[in-house]
N, C-alpha and C. Protein backbone atom coordinates (compact mmCIF):
# COMPACT_ATOMS: atom_id res chain seq x y z
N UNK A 1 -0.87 4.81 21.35
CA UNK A 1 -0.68 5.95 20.47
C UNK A 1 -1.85 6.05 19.49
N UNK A 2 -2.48 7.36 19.27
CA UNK A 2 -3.33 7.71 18.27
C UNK A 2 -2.88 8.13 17.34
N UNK A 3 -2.54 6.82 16.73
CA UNK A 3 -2.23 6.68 15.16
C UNK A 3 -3.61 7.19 13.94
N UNK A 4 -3.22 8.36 13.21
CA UNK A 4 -3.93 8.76 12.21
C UNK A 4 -3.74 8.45 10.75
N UNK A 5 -2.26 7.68 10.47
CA UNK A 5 -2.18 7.55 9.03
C UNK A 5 -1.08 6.50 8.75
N UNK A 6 -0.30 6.66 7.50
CA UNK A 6 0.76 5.77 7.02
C UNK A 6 1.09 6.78 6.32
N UNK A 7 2.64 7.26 6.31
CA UNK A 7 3.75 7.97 5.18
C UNK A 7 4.59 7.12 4.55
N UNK A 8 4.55 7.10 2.96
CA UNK A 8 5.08 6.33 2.78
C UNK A 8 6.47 6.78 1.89
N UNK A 9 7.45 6.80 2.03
CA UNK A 9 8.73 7.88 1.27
C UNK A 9 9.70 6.75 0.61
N UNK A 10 10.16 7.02 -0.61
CA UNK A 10 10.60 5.98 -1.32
C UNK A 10 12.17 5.56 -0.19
N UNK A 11 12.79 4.40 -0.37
CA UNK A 11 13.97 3.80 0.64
C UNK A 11 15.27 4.46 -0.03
N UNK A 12 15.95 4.86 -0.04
CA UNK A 12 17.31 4.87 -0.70
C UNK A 12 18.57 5.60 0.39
N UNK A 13 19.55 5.46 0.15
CA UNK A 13 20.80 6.29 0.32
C UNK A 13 20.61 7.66 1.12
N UNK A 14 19.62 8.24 -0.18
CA UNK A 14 19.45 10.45 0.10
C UNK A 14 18.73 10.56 1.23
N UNK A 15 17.41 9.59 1.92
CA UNK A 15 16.90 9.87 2.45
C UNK A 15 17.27 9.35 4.03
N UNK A 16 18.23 8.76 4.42
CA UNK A 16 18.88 8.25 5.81
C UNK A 16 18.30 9.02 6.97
N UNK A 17 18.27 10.66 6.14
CA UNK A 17 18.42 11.74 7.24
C UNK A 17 16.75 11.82 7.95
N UNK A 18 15.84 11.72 6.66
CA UNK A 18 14.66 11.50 6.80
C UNK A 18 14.47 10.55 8.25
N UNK A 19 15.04 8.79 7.72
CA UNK A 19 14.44 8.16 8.51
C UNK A 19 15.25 8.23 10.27
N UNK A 20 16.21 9.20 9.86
CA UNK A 20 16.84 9.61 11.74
C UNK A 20 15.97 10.45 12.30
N UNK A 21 15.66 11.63 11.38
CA UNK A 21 14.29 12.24 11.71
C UNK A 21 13.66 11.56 12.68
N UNK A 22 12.42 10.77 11.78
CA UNK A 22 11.40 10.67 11.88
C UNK A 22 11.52 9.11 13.58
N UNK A 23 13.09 8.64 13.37
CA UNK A 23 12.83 7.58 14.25
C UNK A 23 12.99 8.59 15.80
N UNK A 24 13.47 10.00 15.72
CA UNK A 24 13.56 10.55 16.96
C UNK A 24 12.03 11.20 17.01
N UNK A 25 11.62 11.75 15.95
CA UNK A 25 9.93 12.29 16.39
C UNK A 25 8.70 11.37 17.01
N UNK A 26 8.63 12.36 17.48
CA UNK A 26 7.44 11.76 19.00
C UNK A 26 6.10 11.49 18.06
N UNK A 27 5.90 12.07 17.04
CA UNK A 27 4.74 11.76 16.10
C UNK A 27 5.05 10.89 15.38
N UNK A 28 6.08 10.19 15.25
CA UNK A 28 6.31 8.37 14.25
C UNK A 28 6.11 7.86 15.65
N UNK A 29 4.91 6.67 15.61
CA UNK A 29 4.98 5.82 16.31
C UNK A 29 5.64 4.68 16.16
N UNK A 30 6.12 4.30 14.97
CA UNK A 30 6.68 2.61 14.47
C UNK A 30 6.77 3.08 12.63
N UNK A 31 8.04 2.74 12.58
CA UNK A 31 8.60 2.99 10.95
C UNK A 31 9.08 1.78 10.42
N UNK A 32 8.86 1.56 9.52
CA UNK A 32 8.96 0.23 8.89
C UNK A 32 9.43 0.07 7.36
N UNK A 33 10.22 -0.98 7.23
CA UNK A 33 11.38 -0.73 5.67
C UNK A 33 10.63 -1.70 5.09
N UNK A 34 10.08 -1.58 3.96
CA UNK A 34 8.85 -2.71 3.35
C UNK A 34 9.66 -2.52 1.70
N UNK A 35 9.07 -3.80 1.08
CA UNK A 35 8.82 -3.72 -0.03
C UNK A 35 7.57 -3.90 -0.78
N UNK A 36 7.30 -2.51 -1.75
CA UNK A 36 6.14 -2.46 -2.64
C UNK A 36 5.85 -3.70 -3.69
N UNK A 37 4.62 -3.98 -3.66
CA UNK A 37 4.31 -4.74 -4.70
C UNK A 37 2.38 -3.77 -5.32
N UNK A 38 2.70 -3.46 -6.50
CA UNK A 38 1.97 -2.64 -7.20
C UNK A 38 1.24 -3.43 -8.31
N UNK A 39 -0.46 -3.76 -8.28
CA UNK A 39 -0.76 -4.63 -8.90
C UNK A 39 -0.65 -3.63 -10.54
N UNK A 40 -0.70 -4.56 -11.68
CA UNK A 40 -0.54 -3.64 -12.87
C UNK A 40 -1.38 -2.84 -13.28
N UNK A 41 -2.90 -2.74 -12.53
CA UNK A 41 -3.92 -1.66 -13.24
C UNK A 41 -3.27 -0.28 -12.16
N UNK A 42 -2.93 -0.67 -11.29
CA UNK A 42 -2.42 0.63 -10.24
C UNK A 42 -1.02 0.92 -10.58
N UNK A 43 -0.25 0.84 -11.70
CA UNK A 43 0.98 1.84 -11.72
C UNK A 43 0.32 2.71 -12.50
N UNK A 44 -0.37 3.00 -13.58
CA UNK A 44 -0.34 4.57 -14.11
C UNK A 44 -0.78 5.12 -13.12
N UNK A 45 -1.17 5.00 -11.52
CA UNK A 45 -1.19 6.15 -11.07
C UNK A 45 -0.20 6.44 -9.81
N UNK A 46 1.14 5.57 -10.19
CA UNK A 46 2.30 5.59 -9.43
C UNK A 46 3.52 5.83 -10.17
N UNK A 47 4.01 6.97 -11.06
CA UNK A 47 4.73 7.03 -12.03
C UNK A 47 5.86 6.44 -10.87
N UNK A 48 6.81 6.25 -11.55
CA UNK A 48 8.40 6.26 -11.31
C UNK A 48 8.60 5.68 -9.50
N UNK A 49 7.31 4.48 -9.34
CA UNK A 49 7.29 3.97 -8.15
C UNK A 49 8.50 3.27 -7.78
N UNK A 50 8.72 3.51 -6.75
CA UNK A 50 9.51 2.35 -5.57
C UNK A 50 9.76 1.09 -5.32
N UNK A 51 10.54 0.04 -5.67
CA UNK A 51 10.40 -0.75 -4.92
C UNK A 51 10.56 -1.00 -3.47
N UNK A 52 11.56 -0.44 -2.91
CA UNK A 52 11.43 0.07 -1.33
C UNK A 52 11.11 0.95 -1.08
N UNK A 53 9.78 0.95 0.51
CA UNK A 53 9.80 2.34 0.84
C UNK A 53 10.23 2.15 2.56
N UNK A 54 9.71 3.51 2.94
CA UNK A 54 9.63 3.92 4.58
C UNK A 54 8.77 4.02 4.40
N UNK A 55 8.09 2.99 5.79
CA UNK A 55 6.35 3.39 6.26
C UNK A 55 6.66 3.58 7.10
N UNK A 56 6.02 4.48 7.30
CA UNK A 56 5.83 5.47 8.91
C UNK A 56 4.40 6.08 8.99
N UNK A 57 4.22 5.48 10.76
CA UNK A 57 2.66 5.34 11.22
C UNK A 57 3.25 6.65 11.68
N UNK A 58 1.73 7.66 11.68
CA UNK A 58 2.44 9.10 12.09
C UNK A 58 0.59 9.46 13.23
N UNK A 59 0.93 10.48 13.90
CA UNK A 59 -0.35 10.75 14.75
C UNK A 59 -0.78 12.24 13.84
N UNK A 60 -0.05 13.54 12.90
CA UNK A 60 -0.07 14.15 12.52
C UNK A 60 0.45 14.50 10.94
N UNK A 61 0.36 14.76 10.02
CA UNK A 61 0.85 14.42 8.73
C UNK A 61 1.75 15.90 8.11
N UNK A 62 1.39 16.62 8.80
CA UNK A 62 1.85 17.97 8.59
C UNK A 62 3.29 18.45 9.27
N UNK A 63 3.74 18.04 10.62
CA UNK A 63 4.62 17.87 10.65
C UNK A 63 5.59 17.32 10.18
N UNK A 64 5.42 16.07 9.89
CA UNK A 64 6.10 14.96 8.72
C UNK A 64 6.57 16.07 7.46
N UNK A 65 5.47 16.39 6.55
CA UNK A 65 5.75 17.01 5.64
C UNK A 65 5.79 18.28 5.48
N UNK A 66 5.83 19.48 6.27
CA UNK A 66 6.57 20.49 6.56
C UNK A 66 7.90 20.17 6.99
N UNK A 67 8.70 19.81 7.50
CA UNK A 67 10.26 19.14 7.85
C UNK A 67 10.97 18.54 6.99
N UNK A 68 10.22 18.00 6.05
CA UNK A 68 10.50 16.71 5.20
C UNK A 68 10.35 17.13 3.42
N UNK A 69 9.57 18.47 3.44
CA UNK A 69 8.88 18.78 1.67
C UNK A 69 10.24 18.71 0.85
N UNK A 70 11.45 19.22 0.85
CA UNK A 70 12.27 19.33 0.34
C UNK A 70 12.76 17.95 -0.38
N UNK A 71 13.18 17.17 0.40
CA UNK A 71 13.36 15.40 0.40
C UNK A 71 11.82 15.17 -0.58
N UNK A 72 10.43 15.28 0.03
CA UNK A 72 9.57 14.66 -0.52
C UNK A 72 8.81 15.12 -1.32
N UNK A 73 9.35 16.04 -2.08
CA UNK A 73 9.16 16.84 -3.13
C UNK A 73 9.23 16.23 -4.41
N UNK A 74 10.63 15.82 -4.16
CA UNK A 74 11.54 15.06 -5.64
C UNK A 74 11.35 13.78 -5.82
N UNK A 75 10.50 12.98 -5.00
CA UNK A 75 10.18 11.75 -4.81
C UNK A 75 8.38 11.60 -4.83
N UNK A 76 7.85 10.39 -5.98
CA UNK A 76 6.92 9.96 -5.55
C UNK A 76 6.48 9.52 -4.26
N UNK A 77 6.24 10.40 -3.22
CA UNK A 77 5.75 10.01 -1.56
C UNK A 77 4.23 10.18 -1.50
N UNK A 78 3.61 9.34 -1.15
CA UNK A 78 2.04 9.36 -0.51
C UNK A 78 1.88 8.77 1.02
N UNK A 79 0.80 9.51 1.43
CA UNK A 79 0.01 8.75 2.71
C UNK A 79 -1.34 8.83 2.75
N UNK A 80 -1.65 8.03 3.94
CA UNK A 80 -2.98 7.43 4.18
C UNK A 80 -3.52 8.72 5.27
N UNK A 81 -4.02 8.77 4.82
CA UNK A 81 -5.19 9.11 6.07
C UNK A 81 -6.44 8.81 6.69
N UNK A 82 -6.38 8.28 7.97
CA UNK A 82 -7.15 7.35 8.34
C UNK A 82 -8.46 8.46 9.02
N UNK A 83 -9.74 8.08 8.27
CA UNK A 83 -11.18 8.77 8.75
C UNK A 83 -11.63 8.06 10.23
N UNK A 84 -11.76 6.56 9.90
CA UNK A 84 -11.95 5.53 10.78
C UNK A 84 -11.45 4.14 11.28
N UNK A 85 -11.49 3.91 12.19
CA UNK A 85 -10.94 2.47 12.14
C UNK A 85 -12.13 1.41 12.29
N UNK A 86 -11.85 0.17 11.57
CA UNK A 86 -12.81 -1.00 11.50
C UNK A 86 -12.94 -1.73 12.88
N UNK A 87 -11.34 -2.05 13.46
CA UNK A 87 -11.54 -3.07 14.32
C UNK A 87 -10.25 -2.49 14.21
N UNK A 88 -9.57 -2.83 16.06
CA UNK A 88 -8.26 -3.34 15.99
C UNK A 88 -7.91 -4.43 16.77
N UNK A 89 -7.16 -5.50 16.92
CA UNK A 89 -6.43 -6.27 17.57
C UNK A 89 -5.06 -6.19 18.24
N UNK A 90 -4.45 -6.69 19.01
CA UNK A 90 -3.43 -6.53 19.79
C UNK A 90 -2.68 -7.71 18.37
N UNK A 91 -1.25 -7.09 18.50
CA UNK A 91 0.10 -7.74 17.92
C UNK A 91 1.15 -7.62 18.14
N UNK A 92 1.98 -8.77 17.67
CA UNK A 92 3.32 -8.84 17.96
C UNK A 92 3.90 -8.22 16.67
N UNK A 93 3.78 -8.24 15.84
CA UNK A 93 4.58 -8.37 14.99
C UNK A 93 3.70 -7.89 13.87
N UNK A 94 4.21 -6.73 13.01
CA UNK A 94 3.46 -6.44 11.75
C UNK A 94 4.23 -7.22 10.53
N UNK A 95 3.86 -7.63 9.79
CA UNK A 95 4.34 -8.25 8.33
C UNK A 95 3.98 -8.20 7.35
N UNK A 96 2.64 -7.45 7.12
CA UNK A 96 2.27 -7.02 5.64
C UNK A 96 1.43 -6.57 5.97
N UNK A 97 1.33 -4.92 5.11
CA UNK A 97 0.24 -4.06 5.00
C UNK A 97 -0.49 -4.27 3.51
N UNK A 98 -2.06 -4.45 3.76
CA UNK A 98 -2.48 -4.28 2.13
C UNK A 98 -3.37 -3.32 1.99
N UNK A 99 -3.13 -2.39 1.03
CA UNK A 99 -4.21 -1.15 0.79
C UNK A 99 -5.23 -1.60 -0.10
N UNK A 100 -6.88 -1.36 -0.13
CA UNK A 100 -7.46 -1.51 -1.08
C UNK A 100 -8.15 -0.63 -1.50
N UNK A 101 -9.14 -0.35 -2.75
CA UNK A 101 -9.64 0.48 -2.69
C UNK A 101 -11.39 -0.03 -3.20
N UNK A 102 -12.57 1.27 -2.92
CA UNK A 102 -13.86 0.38 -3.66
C UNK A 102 -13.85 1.41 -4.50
N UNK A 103 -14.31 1.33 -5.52
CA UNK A 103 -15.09 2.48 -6.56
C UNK A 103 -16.40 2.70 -6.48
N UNK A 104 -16.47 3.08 -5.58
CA UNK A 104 -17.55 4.01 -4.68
C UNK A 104 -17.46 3.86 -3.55
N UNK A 105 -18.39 4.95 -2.88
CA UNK A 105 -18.12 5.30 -1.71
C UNK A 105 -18.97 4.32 -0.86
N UNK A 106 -18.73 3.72 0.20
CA UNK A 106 -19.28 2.82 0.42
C UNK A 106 -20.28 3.13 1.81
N UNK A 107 -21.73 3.03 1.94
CA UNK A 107 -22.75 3.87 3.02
C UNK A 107 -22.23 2.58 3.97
N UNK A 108 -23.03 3.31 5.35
CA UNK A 108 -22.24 2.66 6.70
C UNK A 108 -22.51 0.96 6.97
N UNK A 109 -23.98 0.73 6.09
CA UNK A 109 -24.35 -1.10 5.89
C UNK A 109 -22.91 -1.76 5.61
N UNK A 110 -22.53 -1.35 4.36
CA UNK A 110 -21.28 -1.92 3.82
C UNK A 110 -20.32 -1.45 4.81
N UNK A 111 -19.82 -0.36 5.06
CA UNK A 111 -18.78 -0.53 5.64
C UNK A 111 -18.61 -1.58 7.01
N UNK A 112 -20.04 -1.87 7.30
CA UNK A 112 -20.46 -2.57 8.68
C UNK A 112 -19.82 -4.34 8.03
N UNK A 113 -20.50 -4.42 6.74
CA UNK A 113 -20.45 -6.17 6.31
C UNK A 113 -18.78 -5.63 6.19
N UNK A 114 -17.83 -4.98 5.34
CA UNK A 114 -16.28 -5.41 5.18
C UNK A 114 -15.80 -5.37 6.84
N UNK A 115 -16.24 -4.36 7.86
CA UNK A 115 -15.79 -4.79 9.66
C UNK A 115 -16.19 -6.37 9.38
N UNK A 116 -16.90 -6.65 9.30
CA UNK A 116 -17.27 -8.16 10.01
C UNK A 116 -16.64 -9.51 8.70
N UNK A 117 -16.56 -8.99 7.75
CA UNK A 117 -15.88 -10.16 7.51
C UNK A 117 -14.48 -9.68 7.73
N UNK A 118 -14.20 -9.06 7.91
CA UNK A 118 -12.00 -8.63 8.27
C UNK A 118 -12.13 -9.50 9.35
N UNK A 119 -13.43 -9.30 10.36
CA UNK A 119 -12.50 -9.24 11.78
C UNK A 119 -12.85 -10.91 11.43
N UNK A 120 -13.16 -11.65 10.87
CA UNK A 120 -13.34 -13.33 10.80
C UNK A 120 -12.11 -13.86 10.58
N UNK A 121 -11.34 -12.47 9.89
CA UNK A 121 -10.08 -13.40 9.60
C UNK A 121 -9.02 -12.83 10.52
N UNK A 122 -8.57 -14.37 11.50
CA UNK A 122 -7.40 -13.91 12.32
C UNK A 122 -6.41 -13.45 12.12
N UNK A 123 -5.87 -13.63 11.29
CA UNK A 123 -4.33 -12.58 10.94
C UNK A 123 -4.52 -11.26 10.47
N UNK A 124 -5.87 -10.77 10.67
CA UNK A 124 -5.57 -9.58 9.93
C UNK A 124 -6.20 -8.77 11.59
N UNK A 125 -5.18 -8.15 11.79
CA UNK A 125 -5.58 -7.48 13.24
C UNK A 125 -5.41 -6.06 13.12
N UNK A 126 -5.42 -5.04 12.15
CA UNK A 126 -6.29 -3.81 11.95
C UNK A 126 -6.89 -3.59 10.89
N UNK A 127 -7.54 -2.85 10.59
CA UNK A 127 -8.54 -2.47 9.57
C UNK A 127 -8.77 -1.19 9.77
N UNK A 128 -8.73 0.14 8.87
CA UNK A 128 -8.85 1.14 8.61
C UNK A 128 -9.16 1.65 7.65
N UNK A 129 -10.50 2.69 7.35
CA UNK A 129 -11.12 3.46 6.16
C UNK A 129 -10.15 4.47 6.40
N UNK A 130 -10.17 5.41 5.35
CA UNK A 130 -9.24 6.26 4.74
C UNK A 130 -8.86 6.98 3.35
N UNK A 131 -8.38 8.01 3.20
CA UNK A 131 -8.13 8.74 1.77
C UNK A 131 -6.30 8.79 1.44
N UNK A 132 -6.25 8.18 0.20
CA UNK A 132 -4.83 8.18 -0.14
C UNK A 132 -4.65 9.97 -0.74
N UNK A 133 -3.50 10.98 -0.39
CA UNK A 133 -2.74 11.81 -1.14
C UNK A 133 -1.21 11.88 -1.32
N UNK A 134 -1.17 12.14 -2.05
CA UNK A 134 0.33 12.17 -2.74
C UNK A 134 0.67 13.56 -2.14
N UNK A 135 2.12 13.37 -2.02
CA UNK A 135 2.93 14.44 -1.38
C UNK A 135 3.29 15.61 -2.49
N UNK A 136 3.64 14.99 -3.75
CA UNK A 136 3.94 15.47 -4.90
C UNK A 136 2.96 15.25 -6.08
N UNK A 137 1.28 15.63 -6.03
CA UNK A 137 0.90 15.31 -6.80
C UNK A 137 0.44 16.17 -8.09
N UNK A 138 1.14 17.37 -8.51
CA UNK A 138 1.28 18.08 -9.23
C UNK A 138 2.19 17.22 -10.33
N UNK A 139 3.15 16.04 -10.34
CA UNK A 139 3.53 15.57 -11.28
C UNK A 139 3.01 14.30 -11.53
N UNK A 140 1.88 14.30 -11.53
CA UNK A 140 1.30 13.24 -11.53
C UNK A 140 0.73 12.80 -13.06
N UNK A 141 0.53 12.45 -13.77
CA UNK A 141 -0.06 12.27 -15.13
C UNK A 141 -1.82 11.87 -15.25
N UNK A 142 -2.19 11.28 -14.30
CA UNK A 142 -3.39 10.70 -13.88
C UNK A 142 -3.90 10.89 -12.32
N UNK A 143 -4.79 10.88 -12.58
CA UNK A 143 -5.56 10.86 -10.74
C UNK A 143 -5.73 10.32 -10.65
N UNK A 144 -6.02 9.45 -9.01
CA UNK A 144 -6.74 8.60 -8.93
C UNK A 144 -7.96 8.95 -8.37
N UNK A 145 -9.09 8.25 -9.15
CA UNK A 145 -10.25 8.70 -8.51
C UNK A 145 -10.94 8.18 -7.82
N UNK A 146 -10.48 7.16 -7.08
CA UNK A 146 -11.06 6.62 -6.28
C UNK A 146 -10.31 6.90 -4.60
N UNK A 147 -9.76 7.76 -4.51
CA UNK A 147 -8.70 7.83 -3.53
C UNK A 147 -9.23 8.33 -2.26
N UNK A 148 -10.59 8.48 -1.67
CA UNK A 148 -11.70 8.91 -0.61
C UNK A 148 -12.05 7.47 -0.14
N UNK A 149 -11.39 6.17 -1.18
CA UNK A 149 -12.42 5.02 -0.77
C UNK A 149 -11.37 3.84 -0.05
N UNK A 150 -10.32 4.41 0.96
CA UNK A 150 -9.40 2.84 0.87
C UNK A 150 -9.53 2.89 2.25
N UNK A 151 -8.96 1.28 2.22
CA UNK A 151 -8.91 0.45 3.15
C UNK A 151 -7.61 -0.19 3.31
N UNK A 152 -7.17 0.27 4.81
CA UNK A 152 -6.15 -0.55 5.16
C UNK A 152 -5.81 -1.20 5.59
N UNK A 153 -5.44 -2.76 5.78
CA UNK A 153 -5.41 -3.79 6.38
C UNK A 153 -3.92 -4.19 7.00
N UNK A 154 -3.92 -4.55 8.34
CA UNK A 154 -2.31 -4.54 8.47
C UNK A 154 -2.79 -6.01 9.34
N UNK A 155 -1.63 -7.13 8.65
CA UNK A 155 -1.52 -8.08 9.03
C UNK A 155 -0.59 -8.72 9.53
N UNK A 156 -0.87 -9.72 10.55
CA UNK A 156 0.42 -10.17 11.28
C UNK A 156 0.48 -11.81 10.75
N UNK A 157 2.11 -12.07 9.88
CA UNK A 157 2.14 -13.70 9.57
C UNK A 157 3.47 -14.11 10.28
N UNK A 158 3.26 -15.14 9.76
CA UNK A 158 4.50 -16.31 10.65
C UNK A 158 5.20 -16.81 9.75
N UNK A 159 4.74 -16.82 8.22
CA UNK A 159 5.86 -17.75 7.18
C UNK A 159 6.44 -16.66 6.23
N UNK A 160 5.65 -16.79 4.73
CA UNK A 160 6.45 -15.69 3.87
C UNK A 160 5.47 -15.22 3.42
N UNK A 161 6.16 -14.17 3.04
CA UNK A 161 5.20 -12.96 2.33
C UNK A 161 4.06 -13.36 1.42
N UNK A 162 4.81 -14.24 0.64
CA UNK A 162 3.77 -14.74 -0.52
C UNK A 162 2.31 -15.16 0.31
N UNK A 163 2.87 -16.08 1.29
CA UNK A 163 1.38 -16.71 2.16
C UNK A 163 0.56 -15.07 2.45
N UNK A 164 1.41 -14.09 3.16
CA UNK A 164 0.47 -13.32 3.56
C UNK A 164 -0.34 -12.50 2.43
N UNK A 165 0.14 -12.60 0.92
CA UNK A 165 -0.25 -11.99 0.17
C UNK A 165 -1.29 -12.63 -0.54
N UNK A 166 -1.22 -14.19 -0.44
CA UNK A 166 -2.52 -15.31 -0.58
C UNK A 166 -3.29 -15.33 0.07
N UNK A 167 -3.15 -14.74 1.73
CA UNK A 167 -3.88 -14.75 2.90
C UNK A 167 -5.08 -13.64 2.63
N UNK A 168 -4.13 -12.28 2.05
CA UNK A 168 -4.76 -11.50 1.89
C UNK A 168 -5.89 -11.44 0.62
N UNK A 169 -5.74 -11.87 -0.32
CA UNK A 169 -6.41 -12.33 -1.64
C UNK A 169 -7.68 -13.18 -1.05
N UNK A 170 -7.66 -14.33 -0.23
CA UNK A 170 -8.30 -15.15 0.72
C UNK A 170 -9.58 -13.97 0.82
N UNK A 171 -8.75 -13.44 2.01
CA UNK A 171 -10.02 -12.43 2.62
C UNK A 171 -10.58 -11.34 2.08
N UNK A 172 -9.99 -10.74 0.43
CA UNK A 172 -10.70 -10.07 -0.40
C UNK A 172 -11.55 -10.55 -0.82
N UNK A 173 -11.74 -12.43 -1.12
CA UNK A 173 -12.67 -12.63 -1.94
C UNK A 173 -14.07 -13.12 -0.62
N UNK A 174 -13.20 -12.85 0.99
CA UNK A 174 -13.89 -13.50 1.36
C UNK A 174 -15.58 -12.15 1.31
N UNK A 175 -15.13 -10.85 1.72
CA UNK A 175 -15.67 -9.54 0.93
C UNK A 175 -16.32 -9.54 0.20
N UNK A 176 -15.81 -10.32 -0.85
CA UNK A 176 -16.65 -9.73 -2.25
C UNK A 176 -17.32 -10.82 -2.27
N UNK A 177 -17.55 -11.66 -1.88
CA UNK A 177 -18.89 -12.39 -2.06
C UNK A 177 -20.18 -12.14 -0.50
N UNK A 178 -19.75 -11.25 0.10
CA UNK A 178 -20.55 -10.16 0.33
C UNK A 178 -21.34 -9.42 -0.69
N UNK A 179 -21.04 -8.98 -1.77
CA UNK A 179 -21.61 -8.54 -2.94
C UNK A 179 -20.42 -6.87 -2.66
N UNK A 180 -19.21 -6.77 -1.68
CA UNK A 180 -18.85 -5.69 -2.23
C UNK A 180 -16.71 -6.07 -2.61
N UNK A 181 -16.81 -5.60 -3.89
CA UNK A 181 -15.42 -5.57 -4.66
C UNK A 181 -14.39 -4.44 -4.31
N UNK A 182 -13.45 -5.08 -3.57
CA UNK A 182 -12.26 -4.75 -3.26
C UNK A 182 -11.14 -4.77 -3.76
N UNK A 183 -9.95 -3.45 -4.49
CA UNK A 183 -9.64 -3.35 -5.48
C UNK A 183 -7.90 -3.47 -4.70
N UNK A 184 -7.22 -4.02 -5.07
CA UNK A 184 -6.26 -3.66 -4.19
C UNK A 184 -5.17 -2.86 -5.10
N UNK A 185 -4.54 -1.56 -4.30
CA UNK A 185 -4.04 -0.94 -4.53
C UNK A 185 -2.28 -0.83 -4.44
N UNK A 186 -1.94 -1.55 -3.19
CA UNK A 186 -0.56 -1.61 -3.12
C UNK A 186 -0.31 -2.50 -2.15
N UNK A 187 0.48 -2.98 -2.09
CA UNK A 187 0.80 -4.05 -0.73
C UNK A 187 2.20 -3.74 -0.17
N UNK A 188 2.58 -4.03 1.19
CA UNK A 188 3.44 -3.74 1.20
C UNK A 188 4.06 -5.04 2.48
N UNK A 189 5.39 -5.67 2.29
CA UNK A 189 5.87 -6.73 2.97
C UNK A 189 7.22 -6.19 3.62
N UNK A 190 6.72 -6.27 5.13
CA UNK A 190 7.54 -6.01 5.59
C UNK A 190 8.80 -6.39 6.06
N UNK A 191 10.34 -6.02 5.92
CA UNK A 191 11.26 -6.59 5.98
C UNK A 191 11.86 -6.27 7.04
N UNK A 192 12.13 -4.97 7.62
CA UNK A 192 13.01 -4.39 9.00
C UNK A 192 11.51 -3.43 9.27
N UNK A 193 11.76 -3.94 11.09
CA UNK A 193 11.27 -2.77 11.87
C UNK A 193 12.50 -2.02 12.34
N UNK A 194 11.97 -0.45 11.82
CA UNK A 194 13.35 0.64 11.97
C UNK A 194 12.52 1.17 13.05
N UNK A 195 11.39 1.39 13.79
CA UNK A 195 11.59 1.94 14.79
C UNK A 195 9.94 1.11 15.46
């Protein structure tokens, strides 16, 4: 499947209907019940964030949210949209996604050195450049302005979250002593595969 992005819609009760939706649409390839972890310089630009969401890998983003605006209107919802991919690997099992971001735009040298140190590290078996937008970002209080510059990393672990979230810290710094700084934006640990 030609996967183009990540939707991410807060978890609760109201939205059930959402995730019956989206587990019968032919454009969710794999939906996933995660919990957010939001480092503290990145909530002012996540008012009234989530601790659970729905991730859903989608091939089109417009369908999603034409079907869905009503529901994801009233809710802080964002997705990814993926420009390029770094590398991918074959997996069993996804267990933590980490978003990052650079503050600046990074020319194709760099984007070449963050491909090659990701792909050094084995657990991390995709890598994707990309622009974060909010579904609802008319109530937003702040922008983010760096949101043309992220990176998504989806990793496959075997113990607990925490490791994969040390794992992941690991291979940020393994980056930035590249000479380029990787900001991380949201993480997300996955608990149920819903589809």
């Amino acid at each position: 499947m030609n996967v183009s992005g990540y939707i991410c819609a807060p978890h609760n009760k109201n939205n059930e209907s959402i995730v019956e939706t989206w587990k019968k649409s032919d454009n969710v390839g794999s939906m996933y019940f995660v919990t957010a972890t939001f480092p503290s310089d990145s909530l002012p630009y996540f008012p009234n964030h989530a601790n659970h969401y729905v991730l859903a890998k989608y091939m089109q983003a417009s369908p999603l949210l034409s079907g869905d605006s009503n529901y994801l209107q009233d809710k802080l919802s964002f997705f990814f949209n993926f420009k390029s991919g770094l590398f991918e690997r074959y997996h069993e099992k996804l267990s933590y996604v980490s978003v990052y971001f650079t503050k600046y735009s990074c020319e194709d040298s760099e984007i070449s050195e963050i491909a090659n140190s990701l792909a050094r590290r084995d657990r991390v078996k995709t890598a994707r450049v990309g622009d974060l937008q909010f579904v609802n970002g008319e109530y937003l209080r702040f922008t983010f302005p760096y949101s043309k510059n992220i990176i998504v990393l989806e990793v496959e672990g075997d113990k607990t979250h925490q490791s994969d979230q040390r794992y992941c810290e690991k291979t940020r710094m393994d980056v930035a002593r590249k000479g380029i700084s990787l900001n991380n934006l949201v993480s997300f640990s996955v608990l149920n595969k819903l589809k």
